[in-house]
Protein backbone atom coordinates (compact mmCIF):
# COMPACT_ATOMS: atom_id res chain seq x y z
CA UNK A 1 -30.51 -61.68 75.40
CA UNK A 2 -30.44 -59.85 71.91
CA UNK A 3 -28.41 -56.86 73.63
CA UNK A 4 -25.67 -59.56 74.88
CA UNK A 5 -25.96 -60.67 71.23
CA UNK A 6 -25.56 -57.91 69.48
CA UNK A 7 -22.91 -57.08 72.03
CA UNK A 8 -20.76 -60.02 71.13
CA UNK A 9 -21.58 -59.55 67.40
CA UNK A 10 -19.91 -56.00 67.23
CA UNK A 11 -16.77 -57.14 69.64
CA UNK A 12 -16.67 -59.68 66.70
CA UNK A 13 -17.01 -57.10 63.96
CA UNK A 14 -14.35 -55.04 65.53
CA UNK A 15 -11.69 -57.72 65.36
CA UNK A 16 -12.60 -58.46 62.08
CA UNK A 17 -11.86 -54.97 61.49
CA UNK A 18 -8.48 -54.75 63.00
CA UNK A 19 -7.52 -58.13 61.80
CA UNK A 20 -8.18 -55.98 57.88
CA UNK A 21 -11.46 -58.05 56.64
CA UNK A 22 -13.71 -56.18 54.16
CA UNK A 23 -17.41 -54.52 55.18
CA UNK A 24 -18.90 -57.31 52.42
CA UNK A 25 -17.16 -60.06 54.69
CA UNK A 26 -17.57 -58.46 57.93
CA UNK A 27 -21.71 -57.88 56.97
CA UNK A 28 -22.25 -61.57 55.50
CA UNK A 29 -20.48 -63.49 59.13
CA UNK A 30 -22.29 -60.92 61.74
CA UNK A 31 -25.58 -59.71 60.01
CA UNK A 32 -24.91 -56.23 61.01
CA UNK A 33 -25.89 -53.59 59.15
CA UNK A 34 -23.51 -51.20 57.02
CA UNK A 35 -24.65 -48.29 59.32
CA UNK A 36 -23.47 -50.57 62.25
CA UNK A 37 -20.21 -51.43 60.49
CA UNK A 38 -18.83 -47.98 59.92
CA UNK A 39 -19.81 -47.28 63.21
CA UNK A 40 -17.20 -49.29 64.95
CA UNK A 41 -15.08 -48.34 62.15
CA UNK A 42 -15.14 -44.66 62.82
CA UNK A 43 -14.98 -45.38 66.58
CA UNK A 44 -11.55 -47.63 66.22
CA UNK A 45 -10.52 -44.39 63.57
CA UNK A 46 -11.06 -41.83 66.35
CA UNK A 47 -8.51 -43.81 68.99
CA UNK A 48 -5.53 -43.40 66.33
């Protein structure tokens, strides 16, 4: 269950990314951590 969670939290994080929403935002509505944030980040970078 917390995979599936954490799962839908960074599908979440990622649109809040592309949509243009700031880490601070993006940390306080998913609970992720900043390490998990730039993660996605660098991931959605590397497909440009």
């Amino acid at each position: 269950m917390l995979e599936e969670n954490m799962d839908d939290l960074k599908k979440m994080a990622r649109q809040m990314i592309i949509d243009g929403k700031t880490n601070e935002e993006i940390r306080k509505k998913t609970n992720l951590r900043e390490k998990d944030v730039k993660k996605i980040q660098k991931e959605i970078i590397s497909k440009f």
